[in-house]
PDB file of N, CA and C in Angstrom:
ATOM      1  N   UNK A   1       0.840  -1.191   0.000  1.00  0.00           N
ATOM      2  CA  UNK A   1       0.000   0.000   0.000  1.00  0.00           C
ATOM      3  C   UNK A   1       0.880   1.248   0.000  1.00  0.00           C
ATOM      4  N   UNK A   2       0.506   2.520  -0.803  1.00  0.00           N
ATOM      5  CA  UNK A   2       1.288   3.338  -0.687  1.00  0.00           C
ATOM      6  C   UNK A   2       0.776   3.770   0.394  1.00  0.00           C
ATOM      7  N   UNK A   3       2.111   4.733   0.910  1.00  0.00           N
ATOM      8  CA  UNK A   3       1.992   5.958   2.313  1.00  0.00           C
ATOM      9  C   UNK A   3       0.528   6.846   2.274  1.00  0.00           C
ATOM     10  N   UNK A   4      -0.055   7.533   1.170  1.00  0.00           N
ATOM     11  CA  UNK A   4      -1.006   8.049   1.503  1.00  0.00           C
ATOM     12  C   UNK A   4      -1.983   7.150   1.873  1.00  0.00           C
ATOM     13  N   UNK A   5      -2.739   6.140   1.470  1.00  0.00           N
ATOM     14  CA  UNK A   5      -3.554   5.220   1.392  1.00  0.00           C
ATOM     15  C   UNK A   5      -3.565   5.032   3.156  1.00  0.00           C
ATOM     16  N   UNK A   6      -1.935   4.467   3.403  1.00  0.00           N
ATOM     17  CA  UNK A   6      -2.405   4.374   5.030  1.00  0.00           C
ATOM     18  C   UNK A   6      -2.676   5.389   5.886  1.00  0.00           C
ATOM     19  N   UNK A   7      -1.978   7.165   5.229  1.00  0.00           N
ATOM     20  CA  UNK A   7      -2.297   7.813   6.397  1.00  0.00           C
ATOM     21  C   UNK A   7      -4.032   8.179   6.366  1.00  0.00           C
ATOM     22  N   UNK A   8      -4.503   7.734   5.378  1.00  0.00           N
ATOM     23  CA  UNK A   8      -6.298   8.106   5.376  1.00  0.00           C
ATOM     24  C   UNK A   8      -6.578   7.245   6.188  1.00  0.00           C
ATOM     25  N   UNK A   9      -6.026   5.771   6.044  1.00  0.00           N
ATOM     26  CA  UNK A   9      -6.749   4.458   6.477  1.00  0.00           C
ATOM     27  C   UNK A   9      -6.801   4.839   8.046  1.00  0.00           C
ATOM     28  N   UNK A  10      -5.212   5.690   8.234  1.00  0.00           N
ATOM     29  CA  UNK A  10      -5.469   5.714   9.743  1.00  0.00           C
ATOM     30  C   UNK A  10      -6.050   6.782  10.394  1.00  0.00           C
ATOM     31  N   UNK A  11      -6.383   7.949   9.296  1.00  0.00           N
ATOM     32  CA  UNK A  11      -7.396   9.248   9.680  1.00  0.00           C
ATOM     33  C   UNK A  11      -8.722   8.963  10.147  1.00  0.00           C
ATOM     34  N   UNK A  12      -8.926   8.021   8.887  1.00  0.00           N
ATOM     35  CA  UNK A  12     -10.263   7.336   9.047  1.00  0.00           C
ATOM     36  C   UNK A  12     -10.840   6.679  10.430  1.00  0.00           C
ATOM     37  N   UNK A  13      -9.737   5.873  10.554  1.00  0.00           N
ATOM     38  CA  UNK A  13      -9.859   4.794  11.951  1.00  0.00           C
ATOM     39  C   UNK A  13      -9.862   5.730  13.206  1.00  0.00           C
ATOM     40  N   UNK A  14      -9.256   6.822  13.203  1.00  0.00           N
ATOM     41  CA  UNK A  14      -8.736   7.756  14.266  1.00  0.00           C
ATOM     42  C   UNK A  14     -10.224   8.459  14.612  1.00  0.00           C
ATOM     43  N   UNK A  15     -10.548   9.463  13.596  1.00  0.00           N
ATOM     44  CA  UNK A  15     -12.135   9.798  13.462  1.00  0.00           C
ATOM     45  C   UNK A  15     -12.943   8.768  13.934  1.00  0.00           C
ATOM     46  N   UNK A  16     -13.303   7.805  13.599  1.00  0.00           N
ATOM     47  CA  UNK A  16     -14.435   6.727  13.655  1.00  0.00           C
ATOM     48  C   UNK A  16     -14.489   6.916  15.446  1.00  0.00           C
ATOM     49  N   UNK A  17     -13.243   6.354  15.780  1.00  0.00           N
ATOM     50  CA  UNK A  17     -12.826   6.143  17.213  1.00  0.00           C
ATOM     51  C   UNK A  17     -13.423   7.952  18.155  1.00  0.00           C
ATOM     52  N   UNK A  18     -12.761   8.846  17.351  1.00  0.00           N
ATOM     53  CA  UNK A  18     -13.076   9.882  18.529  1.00  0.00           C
ATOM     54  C   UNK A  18     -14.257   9.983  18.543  1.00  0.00           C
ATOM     55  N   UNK A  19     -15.375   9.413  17.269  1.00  0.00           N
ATOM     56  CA  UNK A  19     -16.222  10.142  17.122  1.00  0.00           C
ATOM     57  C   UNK A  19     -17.660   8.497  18.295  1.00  0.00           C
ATOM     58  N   UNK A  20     -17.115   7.944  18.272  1.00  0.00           N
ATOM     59  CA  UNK A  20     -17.649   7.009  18.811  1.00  0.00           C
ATOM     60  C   UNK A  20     -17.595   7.213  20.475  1.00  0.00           C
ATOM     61  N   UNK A  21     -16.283   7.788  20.508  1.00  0.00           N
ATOM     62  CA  UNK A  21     -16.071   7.921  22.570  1.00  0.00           C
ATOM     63  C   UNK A  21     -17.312   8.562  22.880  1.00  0.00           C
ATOM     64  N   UNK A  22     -17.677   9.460  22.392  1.00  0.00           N
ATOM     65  CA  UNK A  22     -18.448  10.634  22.808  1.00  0.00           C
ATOM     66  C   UNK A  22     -20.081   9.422  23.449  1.00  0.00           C
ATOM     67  N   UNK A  23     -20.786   9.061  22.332  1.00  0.00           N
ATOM     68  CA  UNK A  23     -22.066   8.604  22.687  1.00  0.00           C
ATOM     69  C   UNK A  23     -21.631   7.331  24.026  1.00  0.00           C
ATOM     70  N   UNK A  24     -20.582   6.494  23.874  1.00  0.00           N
ATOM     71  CA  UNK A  24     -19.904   5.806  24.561  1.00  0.00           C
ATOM     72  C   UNK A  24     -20.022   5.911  26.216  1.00  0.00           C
ATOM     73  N   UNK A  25     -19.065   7.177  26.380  1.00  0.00           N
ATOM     74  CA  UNK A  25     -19.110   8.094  27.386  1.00  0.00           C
ATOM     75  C   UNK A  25     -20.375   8.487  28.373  1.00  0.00           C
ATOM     76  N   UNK A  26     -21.057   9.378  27.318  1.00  0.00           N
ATOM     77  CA  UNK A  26     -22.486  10.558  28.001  1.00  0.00           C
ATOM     78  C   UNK A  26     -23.515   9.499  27.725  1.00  0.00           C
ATOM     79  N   UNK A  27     -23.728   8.116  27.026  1.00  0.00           N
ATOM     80  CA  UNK A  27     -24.957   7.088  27.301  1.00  0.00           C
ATOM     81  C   UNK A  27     -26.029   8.122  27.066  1.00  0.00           C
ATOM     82  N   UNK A  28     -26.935   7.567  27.669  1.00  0.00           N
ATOM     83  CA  UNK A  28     -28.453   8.783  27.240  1.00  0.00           C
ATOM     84  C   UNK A  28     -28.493   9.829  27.911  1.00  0.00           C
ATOM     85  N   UNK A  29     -27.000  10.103  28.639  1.00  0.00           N
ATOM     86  CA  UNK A  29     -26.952  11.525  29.560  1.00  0.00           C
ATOM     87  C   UNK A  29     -27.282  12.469  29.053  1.00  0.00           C
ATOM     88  N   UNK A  30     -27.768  13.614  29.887  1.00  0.00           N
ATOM     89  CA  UNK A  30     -27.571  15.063  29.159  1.00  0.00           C
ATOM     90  C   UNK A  30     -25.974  15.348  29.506  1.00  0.00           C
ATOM     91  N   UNK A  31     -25.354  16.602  29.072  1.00  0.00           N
ATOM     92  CA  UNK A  31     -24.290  16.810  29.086  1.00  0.00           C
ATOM     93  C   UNK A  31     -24.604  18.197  29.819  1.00  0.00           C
ATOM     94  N   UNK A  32     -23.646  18.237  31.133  1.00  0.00           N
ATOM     95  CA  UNK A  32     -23.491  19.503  31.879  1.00  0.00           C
ATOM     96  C   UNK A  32     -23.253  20.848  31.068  1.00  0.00           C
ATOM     97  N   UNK A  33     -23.761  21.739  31.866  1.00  0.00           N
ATOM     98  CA  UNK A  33     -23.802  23.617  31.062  1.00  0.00           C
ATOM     99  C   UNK A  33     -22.845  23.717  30.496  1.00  0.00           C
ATOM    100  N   UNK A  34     -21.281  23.443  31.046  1.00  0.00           N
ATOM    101  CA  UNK A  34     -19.877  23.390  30.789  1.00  0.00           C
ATOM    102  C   UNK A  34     -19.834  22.893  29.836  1.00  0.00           C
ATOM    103  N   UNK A  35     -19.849  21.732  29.365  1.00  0.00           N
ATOM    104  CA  UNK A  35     -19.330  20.780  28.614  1.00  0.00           C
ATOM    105  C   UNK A  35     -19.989  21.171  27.189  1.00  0.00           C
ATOM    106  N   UNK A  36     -21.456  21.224  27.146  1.00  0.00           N
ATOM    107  CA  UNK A  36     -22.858  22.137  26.449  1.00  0.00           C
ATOM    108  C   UNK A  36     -21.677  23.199  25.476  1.00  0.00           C
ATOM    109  N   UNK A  37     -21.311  24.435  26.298  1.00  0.00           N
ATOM    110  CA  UNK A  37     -21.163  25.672  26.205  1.00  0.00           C
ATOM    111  C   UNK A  37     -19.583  25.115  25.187  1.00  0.00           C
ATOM    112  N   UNK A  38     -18.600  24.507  25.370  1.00  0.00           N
ATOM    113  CA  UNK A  38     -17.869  24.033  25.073  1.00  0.00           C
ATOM    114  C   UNK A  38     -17.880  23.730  23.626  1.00  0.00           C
ATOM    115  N   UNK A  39     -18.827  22.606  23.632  1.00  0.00           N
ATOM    116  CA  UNK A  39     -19.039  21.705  22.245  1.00  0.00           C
ATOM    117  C   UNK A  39     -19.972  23.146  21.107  1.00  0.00           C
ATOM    118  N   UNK A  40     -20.612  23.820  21.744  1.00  0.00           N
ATOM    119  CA  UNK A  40     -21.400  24.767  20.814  1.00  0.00           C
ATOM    120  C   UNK A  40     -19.923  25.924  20.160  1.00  0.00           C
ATOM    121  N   UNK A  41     -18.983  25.963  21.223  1.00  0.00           N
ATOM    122  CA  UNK A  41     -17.909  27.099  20.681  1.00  0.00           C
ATOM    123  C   UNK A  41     -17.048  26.679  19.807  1.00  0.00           C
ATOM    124  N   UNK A  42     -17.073  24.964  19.843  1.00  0.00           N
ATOM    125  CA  UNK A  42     -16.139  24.214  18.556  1.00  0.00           C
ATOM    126  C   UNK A  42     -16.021  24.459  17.303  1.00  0.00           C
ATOM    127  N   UNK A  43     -17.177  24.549  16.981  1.00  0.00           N
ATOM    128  CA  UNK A  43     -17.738  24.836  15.458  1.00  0.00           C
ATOM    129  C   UNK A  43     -16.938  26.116  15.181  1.00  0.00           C
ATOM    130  N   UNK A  44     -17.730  27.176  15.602  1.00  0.00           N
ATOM    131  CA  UNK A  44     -17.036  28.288  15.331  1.00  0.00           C
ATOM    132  C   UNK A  44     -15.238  28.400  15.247  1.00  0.00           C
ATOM    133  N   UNK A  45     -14.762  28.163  16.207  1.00  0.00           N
ATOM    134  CA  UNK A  45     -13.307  28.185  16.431  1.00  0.00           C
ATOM    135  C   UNK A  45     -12.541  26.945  15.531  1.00  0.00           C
ATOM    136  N   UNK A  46     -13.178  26.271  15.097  1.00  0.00           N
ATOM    137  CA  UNK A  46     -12.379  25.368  13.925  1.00  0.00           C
ATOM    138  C   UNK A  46     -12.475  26.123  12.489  1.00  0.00           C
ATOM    139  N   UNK A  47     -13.949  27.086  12.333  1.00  0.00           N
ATOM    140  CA  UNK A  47     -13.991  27.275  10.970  1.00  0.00           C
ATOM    141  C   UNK A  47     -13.024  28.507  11.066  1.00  0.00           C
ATOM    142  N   UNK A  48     -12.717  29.284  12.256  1.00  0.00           N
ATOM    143  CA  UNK A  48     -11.892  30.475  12.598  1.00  0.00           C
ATOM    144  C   UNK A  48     -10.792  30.138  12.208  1.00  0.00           C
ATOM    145  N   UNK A  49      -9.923  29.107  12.341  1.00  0.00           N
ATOM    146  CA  UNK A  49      -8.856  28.300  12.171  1.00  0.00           C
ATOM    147  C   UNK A  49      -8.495  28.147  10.521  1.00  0.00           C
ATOM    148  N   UNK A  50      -9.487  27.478   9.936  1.00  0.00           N
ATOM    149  CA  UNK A  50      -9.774  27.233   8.855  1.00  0.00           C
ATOM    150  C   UNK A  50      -9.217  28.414   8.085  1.00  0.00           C
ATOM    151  N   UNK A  51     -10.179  29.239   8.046  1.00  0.00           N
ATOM    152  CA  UNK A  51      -9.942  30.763   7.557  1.00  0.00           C
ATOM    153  C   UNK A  51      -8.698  31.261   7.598  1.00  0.00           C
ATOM    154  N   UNK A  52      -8.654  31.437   8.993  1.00  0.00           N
ATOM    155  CA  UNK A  52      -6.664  32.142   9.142  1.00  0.00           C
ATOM    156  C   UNK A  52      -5.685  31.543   8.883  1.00  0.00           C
ATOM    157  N   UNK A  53      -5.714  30.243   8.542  1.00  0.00           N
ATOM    158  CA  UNK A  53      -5.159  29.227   7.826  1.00  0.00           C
ATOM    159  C   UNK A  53      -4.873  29.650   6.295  1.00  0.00           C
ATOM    160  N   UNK A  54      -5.774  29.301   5.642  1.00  0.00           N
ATOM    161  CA  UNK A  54      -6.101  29.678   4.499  1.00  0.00           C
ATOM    162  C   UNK A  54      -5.797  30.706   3.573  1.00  0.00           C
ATOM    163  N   UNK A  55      -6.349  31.786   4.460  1.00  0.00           N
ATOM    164  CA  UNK A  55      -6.356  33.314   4.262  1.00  0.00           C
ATOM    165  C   UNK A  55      -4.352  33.842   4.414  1.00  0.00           C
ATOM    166  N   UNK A  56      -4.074  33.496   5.697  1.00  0.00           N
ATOM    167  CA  UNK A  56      -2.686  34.027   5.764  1.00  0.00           C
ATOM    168  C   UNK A  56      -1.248  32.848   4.979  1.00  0.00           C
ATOM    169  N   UNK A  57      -1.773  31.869   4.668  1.00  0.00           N
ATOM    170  CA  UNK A  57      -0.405  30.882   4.034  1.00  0.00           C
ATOM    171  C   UNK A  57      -0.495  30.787   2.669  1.00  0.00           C
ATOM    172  N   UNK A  58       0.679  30.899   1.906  1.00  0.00           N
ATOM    173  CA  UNK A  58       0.859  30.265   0.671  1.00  0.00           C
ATOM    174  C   UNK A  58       2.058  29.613   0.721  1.00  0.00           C
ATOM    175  N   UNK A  59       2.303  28.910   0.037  1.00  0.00           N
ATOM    176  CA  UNK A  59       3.895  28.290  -0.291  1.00  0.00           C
ATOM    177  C   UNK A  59       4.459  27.692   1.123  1.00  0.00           C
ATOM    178  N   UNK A  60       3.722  27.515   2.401  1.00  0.00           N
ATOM    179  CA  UNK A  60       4.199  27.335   3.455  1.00  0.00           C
ATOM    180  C   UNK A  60       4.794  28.355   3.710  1.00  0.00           C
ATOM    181  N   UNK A  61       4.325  29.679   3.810  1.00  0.00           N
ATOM    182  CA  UNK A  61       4.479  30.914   4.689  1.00  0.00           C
ATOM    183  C   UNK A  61       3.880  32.048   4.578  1.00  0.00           C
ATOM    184  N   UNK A  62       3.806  32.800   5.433  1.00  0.00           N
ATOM    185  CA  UNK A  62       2.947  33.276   6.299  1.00  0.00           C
ATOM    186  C   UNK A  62       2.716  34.813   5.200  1.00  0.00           C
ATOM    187  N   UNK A  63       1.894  35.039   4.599  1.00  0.00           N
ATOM    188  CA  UNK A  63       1.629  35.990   3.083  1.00  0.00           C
ATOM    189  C   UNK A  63       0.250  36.854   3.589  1.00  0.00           C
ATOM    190  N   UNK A  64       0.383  37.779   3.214  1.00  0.00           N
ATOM    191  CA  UNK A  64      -1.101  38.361   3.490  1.00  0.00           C
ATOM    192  C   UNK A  64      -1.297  39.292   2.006  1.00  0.00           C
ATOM    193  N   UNK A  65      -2.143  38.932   1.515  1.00  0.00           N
ATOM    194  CA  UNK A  65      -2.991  39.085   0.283  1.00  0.00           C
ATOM    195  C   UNK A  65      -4.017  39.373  -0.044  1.00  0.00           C
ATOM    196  N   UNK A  66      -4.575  39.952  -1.126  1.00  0.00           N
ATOM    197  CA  UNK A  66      -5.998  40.193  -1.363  1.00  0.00           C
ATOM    198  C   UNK A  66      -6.982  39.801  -0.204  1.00  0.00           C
ATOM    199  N   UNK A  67      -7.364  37.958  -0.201  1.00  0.00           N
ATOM    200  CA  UNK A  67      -7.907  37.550   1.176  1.00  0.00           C
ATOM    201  C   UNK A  67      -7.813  38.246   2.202  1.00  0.00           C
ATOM    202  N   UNK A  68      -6.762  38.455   2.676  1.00  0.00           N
ATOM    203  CA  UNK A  68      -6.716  38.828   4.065  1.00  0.00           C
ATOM    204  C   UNK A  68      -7.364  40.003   4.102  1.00  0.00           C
ATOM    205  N   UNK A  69      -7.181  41.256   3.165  1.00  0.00           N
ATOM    206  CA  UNK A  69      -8.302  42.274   2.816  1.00  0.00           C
ATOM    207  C   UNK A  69      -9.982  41.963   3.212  1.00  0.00           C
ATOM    208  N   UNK A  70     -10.092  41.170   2.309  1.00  0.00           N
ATOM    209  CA  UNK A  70     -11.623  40.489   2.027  1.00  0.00           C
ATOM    210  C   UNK A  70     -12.340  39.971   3.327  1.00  0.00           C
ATOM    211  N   UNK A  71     -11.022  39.204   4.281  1.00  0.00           N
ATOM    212  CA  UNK A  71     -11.624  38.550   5.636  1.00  0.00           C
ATOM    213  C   UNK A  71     -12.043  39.841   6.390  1.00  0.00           C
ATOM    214  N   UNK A  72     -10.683  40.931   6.510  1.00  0.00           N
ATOM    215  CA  UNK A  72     -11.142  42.064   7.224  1.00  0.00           C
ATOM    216  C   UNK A  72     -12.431  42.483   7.185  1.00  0.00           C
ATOM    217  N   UNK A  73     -12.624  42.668   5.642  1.00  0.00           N
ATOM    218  CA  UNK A  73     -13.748  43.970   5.640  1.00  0.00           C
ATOM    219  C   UNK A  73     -15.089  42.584   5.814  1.00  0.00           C
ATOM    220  N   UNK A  74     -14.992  41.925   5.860  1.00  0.00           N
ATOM    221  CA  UNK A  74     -16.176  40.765   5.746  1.00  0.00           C
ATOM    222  C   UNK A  74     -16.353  40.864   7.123  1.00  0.00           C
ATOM    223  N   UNK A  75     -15.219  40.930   8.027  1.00  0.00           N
ATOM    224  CA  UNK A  75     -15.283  40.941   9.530  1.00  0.00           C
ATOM    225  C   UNK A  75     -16.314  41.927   9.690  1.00  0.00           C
ATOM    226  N   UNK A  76     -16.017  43.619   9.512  1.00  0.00           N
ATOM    227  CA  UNK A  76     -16.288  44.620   9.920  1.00  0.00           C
ATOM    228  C   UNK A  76     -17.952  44.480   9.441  1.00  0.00           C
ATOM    229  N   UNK A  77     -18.150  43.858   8.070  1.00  0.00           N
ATOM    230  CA  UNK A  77     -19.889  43.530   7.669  1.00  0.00           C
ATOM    231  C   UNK A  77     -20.541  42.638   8.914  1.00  0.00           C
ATOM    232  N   UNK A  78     -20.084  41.863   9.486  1.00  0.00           N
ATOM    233  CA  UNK A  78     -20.843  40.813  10.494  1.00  0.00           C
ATOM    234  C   UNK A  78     -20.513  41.056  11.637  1.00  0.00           C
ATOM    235  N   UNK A  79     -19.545  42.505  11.979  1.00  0.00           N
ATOM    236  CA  UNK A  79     -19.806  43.137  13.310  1.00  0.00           C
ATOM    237  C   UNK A  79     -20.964  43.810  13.403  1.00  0.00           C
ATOM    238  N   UNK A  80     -21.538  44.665  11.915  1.00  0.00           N
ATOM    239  CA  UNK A  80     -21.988  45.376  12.123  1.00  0.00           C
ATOM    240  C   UNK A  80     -23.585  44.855  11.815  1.00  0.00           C
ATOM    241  N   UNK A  81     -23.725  44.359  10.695  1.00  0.00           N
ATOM    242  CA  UNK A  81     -25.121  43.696   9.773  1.00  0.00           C
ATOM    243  C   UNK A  81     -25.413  42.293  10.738  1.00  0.00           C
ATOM    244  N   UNK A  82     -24.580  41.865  11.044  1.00  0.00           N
ATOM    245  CA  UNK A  82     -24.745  39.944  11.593  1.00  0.00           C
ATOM    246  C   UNK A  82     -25.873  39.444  11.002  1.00  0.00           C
ATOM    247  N   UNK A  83     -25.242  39.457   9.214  1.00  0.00           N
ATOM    248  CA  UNK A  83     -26.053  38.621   7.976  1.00  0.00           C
ATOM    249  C   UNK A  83     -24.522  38.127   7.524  1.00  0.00           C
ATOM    250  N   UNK A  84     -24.726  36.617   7.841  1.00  0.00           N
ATOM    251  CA  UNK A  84     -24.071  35.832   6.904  1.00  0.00           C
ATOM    252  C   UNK A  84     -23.856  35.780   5.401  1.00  0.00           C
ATOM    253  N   UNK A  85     -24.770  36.420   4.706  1.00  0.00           N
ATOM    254  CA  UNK A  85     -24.910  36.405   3.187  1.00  0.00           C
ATOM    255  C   UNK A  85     -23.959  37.600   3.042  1.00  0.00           C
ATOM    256  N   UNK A  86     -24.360  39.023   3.646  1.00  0.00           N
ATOM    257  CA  UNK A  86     -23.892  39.905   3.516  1.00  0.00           C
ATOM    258  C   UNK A  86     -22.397  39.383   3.586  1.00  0.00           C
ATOM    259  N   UNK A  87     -22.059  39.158   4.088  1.00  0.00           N
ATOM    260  CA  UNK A  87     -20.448  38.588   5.239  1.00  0.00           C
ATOM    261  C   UNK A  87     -19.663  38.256   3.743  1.00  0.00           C
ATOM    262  N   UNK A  88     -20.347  36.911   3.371  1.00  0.00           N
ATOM    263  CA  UNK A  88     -19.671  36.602   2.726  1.00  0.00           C
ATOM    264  C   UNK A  88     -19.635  36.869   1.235  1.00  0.00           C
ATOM    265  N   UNK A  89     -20.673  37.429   0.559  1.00  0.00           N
ATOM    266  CA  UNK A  89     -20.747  38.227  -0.424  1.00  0.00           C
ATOM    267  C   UNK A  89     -19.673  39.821  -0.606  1.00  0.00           C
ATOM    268  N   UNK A  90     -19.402  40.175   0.495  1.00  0.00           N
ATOM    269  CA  UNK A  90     -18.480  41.050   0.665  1.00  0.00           C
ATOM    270  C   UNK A  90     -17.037  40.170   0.896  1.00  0.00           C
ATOM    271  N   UNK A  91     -17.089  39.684   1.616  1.00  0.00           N
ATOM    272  CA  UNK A  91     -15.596  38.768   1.100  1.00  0.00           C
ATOM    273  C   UNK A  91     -15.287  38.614  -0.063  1.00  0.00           C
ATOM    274  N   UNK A  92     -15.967  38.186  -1.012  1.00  0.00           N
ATOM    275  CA  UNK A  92     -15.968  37.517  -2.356  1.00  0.00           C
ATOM    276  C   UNK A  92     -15.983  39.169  -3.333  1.00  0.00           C
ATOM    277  N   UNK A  93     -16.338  40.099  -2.803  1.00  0.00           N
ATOM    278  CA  UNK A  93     -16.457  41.119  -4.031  1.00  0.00           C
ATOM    279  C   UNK A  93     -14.915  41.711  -3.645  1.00  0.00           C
ATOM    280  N   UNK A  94     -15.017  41.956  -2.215  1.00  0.00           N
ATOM    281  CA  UNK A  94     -13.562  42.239  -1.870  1.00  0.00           C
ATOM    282  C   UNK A  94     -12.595  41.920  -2.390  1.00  0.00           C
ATOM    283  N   UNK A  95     -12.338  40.249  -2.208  1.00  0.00           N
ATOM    284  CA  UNK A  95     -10.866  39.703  -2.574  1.00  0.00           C
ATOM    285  C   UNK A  95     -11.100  39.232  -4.036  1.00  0.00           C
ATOM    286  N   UNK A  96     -11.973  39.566  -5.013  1.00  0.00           N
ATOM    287  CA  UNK A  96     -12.314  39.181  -6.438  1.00  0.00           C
ATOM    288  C   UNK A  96     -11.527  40.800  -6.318  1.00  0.00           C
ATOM    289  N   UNK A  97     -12.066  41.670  -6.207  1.00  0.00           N
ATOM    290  CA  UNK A  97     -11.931  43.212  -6.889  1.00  0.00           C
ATOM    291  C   UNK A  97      -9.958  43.283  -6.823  1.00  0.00           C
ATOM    292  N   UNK A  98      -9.657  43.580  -5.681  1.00  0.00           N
ATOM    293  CA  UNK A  98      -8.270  43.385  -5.288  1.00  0.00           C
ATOM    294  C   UNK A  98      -7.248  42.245  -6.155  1.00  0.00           C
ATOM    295  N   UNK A  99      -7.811  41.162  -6.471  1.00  0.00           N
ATOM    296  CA  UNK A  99      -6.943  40.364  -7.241  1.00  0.00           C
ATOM    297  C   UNK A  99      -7.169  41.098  -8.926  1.00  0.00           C
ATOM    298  N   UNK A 100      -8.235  41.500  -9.158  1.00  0.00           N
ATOM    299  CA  UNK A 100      -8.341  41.973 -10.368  1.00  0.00           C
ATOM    300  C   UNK A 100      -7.165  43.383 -10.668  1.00  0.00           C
ATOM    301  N   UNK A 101      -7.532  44.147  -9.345  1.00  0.00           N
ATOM    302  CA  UNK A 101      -6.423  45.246  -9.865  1.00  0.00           C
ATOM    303  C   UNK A 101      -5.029  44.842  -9.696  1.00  0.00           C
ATOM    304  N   UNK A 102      -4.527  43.769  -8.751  1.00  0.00           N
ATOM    305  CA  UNK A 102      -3.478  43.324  -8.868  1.00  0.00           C
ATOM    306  C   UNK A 102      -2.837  42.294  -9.526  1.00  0.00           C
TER     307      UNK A 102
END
């Protein structure tokens, strides 16, 4: 088997497993306020990740570009509007316009 093949095989197996502890664990429990408050902030802070990921790397280093423009002002739309469409429709006109003049 080649090397990639196993590192999925073992992504795969790794996922299956974390994703199984959980029901495992909490049985037909509810899950405490803590724990609640926790799992709801995941989402967000992975796609946060995602983004600044994305947005600040090319070539394996650390670049700030058109994007990073686009995230800003997309920021400043969903401080102010908190419309997702808006958000990201301004991202997209942003870092489209900026790559065009550059």
């Amino acid at each position: 088997m080649s090397t990639p093949v196993i590192v999925i095989a073992a992504l795969t197996a790794t996922t299956l497993a974390i994703k199984a502890i959980g029901p495992i664990t909490v049985g037909g429990r509810e899950l405490p306020g803590w724990a609640r408050d926790i799992v709801l902030l995941l989402g967000p802070a992975l796609l946060a990740a995602l983004v600044v990921t994305q947005t600040f790397t090319a070539d394996e280093r650390l670049t700030v570009g058109p994007e990073a423009a686009g995230v800003g002002v997309s920021g400043v739309v969903m401080w102010r509007t908190r419309s997702v469409v808006a958000t990201v429709v301004t991202a997209a006109v942003v870092t489209a316009g900026l790559r065009a003049l550059g």
